[in-house]
N, C-alpha and C. Protein backbone atom coordinates (compact mmCIF):
# COMPACT_ATOMS: atom_id res chain seq x y z
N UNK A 1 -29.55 43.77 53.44
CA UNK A 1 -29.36 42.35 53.57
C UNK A 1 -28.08 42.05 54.36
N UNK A 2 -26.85 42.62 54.00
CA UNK A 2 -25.95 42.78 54.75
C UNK A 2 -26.14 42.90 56.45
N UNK A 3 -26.88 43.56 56.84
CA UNK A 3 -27.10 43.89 57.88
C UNK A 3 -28.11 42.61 58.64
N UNK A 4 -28.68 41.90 57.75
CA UNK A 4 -29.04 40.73 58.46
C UNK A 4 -28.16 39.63 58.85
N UNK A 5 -27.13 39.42 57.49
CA UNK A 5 -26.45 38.45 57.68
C UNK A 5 -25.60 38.81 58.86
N UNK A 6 -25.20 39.99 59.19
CA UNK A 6 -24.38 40.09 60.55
C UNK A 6 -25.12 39.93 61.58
N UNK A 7 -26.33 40.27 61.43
CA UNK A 7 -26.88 39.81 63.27
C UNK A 7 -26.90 38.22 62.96
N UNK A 8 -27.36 37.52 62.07
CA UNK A 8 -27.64 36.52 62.12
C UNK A 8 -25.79 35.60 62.47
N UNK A 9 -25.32 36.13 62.05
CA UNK A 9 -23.24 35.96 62.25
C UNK A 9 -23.45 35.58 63.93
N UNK A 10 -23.98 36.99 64.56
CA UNK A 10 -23.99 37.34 66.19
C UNK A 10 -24.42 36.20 66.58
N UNK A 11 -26.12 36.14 66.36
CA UNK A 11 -26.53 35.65 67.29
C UNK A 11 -26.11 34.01 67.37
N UNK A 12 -25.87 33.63 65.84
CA UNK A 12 -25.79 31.89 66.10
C UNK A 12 -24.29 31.78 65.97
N UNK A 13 -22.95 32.95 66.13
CA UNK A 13 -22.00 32.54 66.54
C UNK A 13 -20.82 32.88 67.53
N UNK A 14 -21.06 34.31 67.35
CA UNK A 14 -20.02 35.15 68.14
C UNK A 14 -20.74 35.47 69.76
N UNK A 15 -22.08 35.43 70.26
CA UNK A 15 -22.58 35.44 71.09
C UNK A 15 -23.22 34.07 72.00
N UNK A 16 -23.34 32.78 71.15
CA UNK A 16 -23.57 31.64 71.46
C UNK A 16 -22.17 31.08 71.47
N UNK A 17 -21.36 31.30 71.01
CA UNK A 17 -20.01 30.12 71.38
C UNK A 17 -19.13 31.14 72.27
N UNK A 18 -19.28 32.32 72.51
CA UNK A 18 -18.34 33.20 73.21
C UNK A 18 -18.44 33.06 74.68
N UNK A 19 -17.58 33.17 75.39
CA UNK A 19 -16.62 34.32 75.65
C UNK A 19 -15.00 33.35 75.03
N UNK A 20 -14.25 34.37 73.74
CA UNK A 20 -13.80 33.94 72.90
C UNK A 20 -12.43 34.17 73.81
N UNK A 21 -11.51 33.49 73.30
CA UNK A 21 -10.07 33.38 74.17
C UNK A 21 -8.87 34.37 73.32
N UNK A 22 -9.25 34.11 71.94
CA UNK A 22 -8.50 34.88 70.90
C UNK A 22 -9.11 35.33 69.79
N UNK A 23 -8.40 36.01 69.16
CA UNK A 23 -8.43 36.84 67.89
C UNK A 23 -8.71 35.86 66.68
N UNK A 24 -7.55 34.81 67.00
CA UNK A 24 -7.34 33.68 66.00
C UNK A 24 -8.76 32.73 66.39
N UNK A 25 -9.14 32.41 67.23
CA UNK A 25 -10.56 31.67 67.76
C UNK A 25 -11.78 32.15 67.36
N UNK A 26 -12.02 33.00 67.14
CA UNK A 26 -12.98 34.23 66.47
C UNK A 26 -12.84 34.04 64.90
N UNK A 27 -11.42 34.35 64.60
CA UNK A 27 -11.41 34.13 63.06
C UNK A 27 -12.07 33.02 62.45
N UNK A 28 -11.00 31.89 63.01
CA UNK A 28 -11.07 30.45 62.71
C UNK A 28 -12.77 29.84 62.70
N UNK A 29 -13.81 30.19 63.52
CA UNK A 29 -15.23 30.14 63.81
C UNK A 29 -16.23 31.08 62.87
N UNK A 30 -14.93 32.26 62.55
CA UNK A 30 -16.28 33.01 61.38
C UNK A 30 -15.71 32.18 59.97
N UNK A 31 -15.01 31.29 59.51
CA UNK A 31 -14.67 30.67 58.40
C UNK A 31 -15.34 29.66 58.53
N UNK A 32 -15.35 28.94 59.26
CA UNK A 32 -16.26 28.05 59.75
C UNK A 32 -18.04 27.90 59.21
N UNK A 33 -18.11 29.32 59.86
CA UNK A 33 -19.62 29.43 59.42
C UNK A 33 -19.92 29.96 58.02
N UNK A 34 -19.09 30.30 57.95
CA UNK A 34 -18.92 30.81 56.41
C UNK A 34 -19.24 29.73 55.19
N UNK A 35 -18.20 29.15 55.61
CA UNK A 35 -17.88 27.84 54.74
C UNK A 35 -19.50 26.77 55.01
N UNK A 36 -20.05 26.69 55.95
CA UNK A 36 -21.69 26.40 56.08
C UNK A 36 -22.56 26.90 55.88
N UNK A 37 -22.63 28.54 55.70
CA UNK A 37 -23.52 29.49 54.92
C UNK A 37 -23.74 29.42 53.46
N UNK A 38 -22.11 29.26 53.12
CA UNK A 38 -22.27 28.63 51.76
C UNK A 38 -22.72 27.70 51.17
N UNK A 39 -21.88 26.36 51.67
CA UNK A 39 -21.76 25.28 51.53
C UNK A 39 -22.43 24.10 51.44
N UNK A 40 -23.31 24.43 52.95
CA UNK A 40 -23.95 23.27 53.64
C UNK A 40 -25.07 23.76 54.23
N UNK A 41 -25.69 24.90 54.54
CA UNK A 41 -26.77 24.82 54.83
C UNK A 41 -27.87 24.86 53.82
N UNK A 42 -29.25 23.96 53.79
CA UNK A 42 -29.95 24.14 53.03
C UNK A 42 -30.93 24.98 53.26
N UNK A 43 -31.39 25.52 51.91
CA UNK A 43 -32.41 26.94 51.44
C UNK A 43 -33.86 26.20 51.05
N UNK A 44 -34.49 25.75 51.66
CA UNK A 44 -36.11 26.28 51.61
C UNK A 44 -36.37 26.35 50.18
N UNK A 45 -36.15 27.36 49.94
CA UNK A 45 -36.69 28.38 48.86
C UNK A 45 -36.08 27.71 47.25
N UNK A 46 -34.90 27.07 47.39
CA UNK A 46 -34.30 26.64 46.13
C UNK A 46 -34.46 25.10 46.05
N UNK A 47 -35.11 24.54 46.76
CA UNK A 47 -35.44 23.01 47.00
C UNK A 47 -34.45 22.65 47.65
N UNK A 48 -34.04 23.14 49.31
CA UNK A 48 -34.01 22.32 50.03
C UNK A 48 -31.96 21.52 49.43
N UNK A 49 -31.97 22.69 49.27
CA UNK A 49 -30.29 22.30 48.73
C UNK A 49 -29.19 23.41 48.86
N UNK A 50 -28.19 22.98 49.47
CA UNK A 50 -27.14 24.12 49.90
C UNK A 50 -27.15 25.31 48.82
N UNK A 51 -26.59 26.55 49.06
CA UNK A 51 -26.82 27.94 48.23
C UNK A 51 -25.30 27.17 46.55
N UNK A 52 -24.48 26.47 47.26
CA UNK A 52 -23.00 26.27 46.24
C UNK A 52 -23.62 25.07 45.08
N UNK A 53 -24.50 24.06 45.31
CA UNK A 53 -25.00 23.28 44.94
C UNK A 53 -26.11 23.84 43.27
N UNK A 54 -26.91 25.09 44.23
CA UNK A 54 -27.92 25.79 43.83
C UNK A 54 -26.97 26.62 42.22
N UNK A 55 -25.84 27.14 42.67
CA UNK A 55 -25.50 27.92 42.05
C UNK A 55 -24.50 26.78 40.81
N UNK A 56 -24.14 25.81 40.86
CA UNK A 56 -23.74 24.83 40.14
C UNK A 56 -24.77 24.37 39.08
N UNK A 57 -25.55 23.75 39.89
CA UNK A 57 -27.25 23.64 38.84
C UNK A 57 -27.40 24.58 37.68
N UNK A 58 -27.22 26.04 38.11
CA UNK A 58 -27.30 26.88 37.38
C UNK A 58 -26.49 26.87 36.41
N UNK A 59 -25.25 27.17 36.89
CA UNK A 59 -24.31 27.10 35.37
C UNK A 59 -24.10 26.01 34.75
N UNK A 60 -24.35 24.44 35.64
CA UNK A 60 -24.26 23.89 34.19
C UNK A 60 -25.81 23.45 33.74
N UNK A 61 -26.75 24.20 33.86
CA UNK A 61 -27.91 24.26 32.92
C UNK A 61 -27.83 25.32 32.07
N UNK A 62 -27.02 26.08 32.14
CA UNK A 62 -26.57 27.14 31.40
C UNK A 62 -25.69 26.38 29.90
N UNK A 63 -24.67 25.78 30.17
CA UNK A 63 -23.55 25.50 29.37
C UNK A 63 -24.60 24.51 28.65
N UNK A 64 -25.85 23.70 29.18
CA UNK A 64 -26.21 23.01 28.46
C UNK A 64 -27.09 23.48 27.13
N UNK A 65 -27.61 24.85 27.58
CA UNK A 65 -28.53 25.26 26.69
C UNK A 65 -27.56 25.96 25.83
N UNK A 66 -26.31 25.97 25.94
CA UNK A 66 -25.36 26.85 24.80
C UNK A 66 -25.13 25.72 23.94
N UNK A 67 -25.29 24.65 24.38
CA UNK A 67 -24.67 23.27 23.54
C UNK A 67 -25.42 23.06 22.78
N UNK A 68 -27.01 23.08 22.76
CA UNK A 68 -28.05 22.96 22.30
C UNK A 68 -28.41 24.21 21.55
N UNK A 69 -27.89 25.04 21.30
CA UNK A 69 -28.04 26.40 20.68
C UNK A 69 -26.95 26.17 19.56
């Protein structure tokens, strides 16, 4: 899986926004996407709602069923 998420890194960032000027320009653009991999792009698969969102849902449907226990 690892190995997807890096081509997928390539192709929609380090090869589409490049030819890069710096080290720091490169960095600053893989945080970037990072922070939208996480964050903000939505998943299909979990209804269409960012992966950070997805994973919130979870724990507090979690804390709820401890309350109720």
């Amino acid at each position: 899986m690892a190995e997807t998420i890096n081509g997928l890194f390539k192709a929609e960032v380090i090869h589409r926004r490049g030819p890069w000027r710096s080290f720091e320009a490169v960095e600053y653009a893989t945080l970037e996407w990072v922070d939208w991999f996480n964050n903000r792009r939505l998943l299909e698969l979990i209804g269409n709602i960012p992966p950070a969102e997805a994973e919130a849902n979870f724990y507090a449907a979690l804390e709820t069923e401890a309350m109720a226990a």
